[in-house]
C-alpha atoms as a PDB file:
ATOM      1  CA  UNK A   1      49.046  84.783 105.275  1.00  0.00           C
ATOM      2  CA  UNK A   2      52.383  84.118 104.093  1.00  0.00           C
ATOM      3  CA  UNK A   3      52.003  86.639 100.942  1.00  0.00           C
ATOM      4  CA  UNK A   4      50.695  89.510 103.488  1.00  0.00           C
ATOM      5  CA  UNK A   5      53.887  88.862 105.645  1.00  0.00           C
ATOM      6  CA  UNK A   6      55.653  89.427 102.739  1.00  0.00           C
ATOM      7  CA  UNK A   7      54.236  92.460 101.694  1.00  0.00           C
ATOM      8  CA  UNK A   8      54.702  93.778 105.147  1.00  0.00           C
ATOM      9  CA  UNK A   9      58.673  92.803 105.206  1.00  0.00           C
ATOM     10  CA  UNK A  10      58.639  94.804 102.092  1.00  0.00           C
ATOM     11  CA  UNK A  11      57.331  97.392 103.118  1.00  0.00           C
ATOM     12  CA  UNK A  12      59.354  97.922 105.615  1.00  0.00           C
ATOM     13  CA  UNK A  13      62.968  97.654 104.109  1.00  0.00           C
ATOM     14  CA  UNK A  14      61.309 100.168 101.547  1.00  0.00           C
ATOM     15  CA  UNK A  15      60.526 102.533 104.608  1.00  0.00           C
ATOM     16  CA  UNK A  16      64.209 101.777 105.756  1.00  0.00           C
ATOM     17  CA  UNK A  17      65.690 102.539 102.376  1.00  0.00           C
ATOM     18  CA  UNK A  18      66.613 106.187 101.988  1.00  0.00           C
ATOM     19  CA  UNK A  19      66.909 107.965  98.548  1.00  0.00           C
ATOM     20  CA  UNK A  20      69.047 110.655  97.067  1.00  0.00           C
ATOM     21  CA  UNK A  21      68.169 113.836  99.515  1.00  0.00           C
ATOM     22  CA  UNK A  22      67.403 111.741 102.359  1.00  0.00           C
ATOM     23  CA  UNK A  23      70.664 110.598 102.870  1.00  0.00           C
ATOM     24  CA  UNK A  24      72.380 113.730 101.675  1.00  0.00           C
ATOM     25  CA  UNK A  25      70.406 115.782 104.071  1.00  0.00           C
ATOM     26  CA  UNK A  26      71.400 113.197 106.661  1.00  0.00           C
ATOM     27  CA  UNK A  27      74.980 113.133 106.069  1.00  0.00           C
ATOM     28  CA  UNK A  28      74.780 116.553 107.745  1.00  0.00           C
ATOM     29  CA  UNK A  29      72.072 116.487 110.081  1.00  0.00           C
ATOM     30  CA  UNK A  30      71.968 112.735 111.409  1.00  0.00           C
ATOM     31  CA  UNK A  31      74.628 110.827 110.031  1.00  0.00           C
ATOM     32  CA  UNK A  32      74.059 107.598 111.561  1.00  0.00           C
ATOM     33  CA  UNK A  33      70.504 107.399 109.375  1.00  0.00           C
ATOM     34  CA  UNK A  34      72.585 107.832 106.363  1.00  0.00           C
ATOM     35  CA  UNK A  35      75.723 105.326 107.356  1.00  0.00           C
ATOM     36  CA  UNK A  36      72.270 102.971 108.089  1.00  0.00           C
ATOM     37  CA  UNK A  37      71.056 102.469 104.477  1.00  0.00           C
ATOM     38  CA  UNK A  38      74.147 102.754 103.327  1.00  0.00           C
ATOM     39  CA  UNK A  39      75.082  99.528 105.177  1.00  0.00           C
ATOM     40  CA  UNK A  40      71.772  97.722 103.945  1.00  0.00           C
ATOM     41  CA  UNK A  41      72.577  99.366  99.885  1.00  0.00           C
ATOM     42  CA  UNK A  42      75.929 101.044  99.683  1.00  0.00           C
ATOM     43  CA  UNK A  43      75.924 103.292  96.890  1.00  0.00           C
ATOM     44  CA  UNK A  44      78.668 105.817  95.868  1.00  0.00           C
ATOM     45  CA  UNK A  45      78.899 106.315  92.476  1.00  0.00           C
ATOM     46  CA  UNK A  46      76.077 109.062  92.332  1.00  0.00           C
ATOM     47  CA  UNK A  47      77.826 110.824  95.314  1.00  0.00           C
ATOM     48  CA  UNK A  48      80.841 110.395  93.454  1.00  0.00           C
ATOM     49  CA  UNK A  49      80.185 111.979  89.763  1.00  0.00           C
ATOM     50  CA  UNK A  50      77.938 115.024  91.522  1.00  0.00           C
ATOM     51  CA  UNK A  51      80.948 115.394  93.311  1.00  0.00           C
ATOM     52  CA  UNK A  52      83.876 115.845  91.074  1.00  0.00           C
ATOM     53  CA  UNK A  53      81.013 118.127  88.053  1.00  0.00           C
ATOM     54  CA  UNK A  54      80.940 120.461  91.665  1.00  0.00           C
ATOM     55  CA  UNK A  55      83.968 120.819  92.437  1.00  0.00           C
ATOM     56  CA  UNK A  56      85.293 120.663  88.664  1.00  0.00           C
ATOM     57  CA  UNK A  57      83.188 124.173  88.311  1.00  0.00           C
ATOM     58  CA  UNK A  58      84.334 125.275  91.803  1.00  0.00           C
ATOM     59  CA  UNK A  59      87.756 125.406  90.309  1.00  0.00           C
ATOM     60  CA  UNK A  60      87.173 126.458  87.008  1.00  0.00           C
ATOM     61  CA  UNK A  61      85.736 129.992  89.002  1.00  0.00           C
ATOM     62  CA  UNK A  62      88.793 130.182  91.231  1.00  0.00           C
ATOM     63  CA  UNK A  63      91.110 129.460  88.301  1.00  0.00           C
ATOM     64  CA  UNK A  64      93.125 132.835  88.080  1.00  0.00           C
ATOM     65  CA  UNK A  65      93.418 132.115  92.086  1.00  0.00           C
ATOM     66  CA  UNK A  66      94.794 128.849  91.680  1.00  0.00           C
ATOM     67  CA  UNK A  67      97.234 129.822  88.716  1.00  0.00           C
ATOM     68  CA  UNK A  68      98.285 132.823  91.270  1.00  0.00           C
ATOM     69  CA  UNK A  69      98.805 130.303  94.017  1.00  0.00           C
ATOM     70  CA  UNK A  70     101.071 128.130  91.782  1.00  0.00           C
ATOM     71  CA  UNK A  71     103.218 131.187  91.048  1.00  0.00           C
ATOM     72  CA  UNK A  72     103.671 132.209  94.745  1.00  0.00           C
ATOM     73  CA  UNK A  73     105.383 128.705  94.830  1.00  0.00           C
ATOM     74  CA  UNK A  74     108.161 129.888  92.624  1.00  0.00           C
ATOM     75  CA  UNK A  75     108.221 133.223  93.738  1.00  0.00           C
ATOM     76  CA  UNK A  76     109.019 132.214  97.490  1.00  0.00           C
ATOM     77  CA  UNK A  77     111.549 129.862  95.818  1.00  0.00           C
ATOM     78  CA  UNK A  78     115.042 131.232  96.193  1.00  0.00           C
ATOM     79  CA  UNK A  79     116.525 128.701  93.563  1.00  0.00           C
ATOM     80  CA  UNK A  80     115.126 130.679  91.257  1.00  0.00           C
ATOM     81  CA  UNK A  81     116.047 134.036  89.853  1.00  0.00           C
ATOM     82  CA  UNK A  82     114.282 136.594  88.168  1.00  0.00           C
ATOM     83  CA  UNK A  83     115.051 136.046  84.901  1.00  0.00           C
ATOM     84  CA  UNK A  84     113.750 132.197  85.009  1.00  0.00           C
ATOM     85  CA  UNK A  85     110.726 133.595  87.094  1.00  0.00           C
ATOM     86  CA  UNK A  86     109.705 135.762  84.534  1.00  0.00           C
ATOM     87  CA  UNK A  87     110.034 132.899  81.715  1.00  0.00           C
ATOM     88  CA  UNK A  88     107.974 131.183  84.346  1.00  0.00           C
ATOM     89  CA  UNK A  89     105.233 133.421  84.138  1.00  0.00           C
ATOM     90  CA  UNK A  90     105.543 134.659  80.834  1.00  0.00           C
ATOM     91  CA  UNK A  91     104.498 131.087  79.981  1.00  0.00           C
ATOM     92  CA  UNK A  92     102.003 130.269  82.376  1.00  0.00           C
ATOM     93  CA  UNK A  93      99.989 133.193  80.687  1.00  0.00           C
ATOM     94  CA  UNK A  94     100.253 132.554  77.238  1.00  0.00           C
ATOM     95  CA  UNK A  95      98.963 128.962  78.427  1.00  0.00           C
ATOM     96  CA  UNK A  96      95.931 130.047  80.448  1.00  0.00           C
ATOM     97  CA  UNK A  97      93.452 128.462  78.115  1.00  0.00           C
ATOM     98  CA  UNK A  98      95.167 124.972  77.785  1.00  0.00           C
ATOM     99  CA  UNK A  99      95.778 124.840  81.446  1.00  0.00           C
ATOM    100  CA  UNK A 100      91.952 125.600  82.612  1.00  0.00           C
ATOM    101  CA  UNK A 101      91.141 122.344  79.970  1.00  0.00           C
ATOM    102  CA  UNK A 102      93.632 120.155  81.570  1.00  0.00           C
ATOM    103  CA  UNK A 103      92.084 121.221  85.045  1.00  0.00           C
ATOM    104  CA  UNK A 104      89.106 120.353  83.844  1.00  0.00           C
ATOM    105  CA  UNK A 105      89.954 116.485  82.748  1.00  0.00           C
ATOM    106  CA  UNK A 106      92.776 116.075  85.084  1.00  0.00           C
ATOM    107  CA  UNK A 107      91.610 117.291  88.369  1.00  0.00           C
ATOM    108  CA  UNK A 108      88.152 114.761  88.221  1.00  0.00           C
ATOM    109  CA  UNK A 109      90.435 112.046  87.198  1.00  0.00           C
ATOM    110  CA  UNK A 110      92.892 112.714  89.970  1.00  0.00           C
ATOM    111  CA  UNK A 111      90.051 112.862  92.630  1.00  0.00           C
ATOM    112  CA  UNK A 112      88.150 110.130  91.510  1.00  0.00           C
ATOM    113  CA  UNK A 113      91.779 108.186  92.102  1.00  0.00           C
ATOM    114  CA  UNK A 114      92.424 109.335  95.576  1.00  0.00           C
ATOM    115  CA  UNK A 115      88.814 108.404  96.291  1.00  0.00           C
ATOM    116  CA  UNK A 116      89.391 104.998  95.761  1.00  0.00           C
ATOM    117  CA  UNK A 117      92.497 105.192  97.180  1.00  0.00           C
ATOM    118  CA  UNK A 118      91.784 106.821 100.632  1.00  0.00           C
ATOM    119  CA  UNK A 119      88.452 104.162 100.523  1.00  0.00           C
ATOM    120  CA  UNK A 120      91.238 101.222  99.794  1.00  0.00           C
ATOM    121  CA  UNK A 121      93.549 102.199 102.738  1.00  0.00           C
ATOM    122  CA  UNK A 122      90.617 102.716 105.146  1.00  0.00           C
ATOM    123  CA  UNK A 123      89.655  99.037 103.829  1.00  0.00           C
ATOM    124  CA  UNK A 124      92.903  97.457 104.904  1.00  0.00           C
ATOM    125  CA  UNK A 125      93.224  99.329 108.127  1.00  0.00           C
ATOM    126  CA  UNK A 126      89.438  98.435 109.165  1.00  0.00           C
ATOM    127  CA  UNK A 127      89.536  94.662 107.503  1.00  0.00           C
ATOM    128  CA  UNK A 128      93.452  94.146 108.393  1.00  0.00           C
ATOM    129  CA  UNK A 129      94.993  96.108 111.103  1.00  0.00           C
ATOM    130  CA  UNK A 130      91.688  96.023 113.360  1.00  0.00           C
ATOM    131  CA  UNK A 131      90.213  93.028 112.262  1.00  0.00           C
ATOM    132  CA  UNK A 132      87.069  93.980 111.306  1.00  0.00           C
ATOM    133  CA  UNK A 133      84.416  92.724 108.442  1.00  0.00           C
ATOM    134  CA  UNK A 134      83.281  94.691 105.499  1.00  0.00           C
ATOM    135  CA  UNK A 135      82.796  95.291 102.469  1.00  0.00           C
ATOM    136  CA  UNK A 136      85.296  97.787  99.912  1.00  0.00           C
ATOM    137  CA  UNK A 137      81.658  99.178  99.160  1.00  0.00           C
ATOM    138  CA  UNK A 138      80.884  99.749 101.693  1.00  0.00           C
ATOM    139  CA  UNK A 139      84.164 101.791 102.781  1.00  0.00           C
ATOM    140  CA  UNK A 140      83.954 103.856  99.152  1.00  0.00           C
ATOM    141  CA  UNK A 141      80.165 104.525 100.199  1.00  0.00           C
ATOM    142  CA  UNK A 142      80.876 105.921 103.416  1.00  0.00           C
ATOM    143  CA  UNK A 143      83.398 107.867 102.520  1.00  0.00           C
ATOM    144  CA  UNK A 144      81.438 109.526  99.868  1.00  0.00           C
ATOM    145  CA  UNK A 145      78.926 110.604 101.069  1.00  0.00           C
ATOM    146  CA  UNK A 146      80.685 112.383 104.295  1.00  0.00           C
ATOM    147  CA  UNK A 147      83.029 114.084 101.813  1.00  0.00           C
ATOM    148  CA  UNK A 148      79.437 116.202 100.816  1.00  0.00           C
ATOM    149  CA  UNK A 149      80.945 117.718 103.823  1.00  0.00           C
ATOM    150  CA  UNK A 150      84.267 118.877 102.026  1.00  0.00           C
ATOM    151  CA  UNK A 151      82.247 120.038  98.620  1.00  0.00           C
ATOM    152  CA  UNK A 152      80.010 122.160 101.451  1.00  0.00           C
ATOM    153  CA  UNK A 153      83.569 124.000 102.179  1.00  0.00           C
ATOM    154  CA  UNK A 154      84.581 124.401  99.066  1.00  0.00           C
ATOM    155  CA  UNK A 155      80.671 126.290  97.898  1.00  0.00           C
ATOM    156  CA  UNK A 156      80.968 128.146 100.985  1.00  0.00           C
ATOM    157  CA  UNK A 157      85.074 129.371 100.669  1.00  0.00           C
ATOM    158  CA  UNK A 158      84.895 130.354  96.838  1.00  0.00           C
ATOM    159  CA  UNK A 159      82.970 133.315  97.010  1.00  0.00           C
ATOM    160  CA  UNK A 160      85.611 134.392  99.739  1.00  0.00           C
ATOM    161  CA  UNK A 161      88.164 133.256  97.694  1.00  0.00           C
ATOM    162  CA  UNK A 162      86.953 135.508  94.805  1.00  0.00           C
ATOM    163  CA  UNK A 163      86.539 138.548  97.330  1.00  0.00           C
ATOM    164  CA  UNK A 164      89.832 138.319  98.520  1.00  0.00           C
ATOM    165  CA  UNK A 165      91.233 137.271  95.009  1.00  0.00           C
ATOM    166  CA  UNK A 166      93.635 134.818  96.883  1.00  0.00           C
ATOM    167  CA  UNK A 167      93.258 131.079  97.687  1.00  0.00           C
ATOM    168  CA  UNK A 168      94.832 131.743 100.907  1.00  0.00           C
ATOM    169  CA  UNK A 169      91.685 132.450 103.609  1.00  0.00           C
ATOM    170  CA  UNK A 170      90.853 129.142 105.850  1.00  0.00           C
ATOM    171  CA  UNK A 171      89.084 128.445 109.069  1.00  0.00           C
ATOM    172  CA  UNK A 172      91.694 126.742 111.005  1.00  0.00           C
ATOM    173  CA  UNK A 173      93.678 128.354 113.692  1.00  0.00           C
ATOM    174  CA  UNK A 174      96.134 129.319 110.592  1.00  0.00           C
ATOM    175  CA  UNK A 175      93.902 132.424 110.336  1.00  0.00           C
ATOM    176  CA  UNK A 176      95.552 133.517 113.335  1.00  0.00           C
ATOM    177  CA  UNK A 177      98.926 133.776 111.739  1.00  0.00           C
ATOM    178  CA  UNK A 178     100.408 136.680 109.774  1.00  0.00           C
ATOM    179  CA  UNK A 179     100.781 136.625 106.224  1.00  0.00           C
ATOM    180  CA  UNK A 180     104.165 135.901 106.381  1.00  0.00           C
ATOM    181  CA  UNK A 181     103.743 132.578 107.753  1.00  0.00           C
ATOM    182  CA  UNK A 182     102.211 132.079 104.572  1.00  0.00           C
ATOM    183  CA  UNK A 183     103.555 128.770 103.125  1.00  0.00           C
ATOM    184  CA  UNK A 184     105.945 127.698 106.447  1.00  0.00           C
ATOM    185  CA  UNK A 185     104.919 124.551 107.826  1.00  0.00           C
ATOM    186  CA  UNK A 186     103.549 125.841 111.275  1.00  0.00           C
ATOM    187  CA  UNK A 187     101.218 127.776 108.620  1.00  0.00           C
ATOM    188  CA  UNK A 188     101.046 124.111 106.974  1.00  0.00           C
ATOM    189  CA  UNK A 189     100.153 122.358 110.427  1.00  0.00           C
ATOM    190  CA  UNK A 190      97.591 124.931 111.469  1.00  0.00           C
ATOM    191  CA  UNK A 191      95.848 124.638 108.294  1.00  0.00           C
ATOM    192  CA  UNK A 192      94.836 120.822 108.698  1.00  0.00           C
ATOM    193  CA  UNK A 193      92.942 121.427 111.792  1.00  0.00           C
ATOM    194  CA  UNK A 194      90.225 123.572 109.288  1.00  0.00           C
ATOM    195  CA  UNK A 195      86.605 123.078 110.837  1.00  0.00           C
ATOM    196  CA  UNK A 196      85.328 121.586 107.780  1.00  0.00           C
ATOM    197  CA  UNK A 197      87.906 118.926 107.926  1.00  0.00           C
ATOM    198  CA  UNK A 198      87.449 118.487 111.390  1.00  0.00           C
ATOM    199  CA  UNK A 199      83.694 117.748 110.786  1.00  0.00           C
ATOM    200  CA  UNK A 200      84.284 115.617 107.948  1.00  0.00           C
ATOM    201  CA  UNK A 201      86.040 113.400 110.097  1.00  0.00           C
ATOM    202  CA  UNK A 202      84.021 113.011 112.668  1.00  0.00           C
ATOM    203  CA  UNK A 203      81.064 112.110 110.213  1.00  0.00           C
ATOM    204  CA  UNK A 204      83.703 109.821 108.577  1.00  0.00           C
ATOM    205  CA  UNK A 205      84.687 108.038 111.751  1.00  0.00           C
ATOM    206  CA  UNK A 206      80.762 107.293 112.704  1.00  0.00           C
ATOM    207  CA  UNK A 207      80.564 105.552 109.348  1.00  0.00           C
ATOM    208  CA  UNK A 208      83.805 104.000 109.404  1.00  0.00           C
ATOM    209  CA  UNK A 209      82.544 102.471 113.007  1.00  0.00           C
ATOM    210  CA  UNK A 210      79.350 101.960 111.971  1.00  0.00           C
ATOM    211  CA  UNK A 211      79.669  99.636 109.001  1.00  0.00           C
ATOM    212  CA  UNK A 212      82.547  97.744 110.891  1.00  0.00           C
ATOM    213  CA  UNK A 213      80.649  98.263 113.688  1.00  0.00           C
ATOM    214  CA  UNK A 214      83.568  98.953 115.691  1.00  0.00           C
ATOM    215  CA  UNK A 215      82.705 101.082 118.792  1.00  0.00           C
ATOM    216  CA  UNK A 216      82.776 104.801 118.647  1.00  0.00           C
ATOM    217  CA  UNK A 217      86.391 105.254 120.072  1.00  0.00           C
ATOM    218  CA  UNK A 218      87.789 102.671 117.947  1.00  0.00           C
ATOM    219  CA  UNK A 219      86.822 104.204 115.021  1.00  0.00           C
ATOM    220  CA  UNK A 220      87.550 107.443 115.869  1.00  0.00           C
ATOM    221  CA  UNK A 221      91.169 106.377 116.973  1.00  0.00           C
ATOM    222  CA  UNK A 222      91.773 105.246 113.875  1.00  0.00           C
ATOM    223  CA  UNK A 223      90.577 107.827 111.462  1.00  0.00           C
ATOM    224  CA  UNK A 224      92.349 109.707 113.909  1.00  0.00           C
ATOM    225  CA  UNK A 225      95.474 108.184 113.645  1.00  0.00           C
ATOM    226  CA  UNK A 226      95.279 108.093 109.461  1.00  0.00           C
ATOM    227  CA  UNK A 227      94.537 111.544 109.692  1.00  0.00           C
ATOM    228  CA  UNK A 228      97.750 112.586 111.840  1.00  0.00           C
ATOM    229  CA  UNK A 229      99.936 110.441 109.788  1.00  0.00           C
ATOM    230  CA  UNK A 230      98.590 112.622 106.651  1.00  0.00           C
ATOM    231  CA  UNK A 231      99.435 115.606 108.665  1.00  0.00           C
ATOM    232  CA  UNK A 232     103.416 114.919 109.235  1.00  0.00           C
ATOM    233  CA  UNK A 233     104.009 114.217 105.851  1.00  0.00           C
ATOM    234  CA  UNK A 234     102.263 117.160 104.409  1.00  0.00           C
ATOM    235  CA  UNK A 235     104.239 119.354 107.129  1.00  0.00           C
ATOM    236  CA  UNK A 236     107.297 117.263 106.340  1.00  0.00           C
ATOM    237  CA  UNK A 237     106.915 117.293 102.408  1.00  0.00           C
ATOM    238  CA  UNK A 238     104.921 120.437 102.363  1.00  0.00           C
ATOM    239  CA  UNK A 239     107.231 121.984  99.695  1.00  0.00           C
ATOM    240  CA  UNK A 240     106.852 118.784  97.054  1.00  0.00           C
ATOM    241  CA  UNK A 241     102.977 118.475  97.873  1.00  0.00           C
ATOM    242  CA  UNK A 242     102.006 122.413  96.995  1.00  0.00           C
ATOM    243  CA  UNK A 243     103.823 121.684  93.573  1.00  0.00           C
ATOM    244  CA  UNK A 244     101.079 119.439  93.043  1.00  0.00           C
ATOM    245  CA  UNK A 245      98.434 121.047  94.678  1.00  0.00           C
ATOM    246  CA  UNK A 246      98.076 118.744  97.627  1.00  0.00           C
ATOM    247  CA  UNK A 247      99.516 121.100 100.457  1.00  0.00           C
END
């Protein structure tokens, strides 16, 4: 009796476990299923590497747009004049080929960084600030696995990107704005509220609640808060952030 009992408890968490696609397919369609086995088995580090080889190739396609981006930087810079932005560029382009290999090893190792950064802060706000009970793993798992969300914007905005031959097209309410307002920080502002973003938050903050299991507005308070914190000081350090890529 006790052996068949067994077997049935087994059964059951096995029926409750979730693989790969399951919980990728979830993450878009029914999040709470994923944030579920994710609580019982938090897993992130297969999220993790699939993401950073995706969007490592994403931006090895939209290179030249990226490199064009970076000189629009110190071409709207009025500190510079035209003889040091034409040294600028001169060497920029006779570096083209050792710049796409340091994209390739730096930007996986930068992201892989602010993902266990971003999962770090989120820790001490849920454990500290709100006084809730978790697990880091749980936190890095979470967030993950909603940023499949982000990596869907990305595979959906290149091919624009390479249509348009410019890194600058977005769906936030910055589309509205004329290309002069490219680069000011109203431009900036607008940009955050992209729809991708947007959704990736609100998957974020159902995990976030769910594995503190914090109630719905709590958790989306707080993500909420984070988020609009992130938001002044890109607009206020907009300028120092796009030298790195992170306006």
């Amino acid at each position: 009796m006790g052996q068949i009992l067994n077997d049935q408890i087994m059964a059951e968490e096995k029926e409750q476990t979730l693989g790969f696609w399951a919980k990728l397919g979830n993450i878009f369609a029914s999040p709470t299923k994923t944030f579920e086995a994710l609580d019982k088995k938090p897993t992130w580090f297969a999220p993790i590497l699939i993401l950073l080889l995706i969007s490592a190739g994403l931006s090895q396609i939209t290179f030249p747009m990226i490199m064009d981006a970076q000189l629009e930087v110190f071409r709207n810079n009025p500190n510079i004049t035209p003889q040091q932005l034409e040294a600028i560029e001169q060497q920029i382009a006779g570096n083209v080929g050792q710049q796409r290999i340091m994209m390739l090893v730096i930007q996986p190792i930068f992201m892989l960084i602010m993902f266990f950064l971003i999962a770090g802060v989120f820790y001490l706000i849920g454990n500290i600030l709100l006084g809730g009970d978790t697990t880091y793993k749980k936190v890095l798992a979470a967030f993950s696995w909603s940023a499949f969300i982000l990596i869907l914007s990305s595979i959906i905005m290149t091919p624009l990107f390479i249509i348009k031959e410019s890194m600058t097209v977005t769906l936030s309410p910055a589309m509205l704005l004329s290309g002069e307002a490219l680069g000011t920080k109203l431009y900036t502002l607008l940009s955050k509220f992209d729809f991708f973003i947007i959704w990736f938050l609100v998957v974020f903050a159902i995990g976030f609640g769910y594995i503190y299991r914090f109630s719905k507005i709590k958790a989306f308070v707080a993500v909420g808060i984070a988020w609009g914190i992130w938001i002044a000081l890109s607009v206020v350090f907009s300028d120092v952030l796009k030298r790195f890529g992170l306006g």
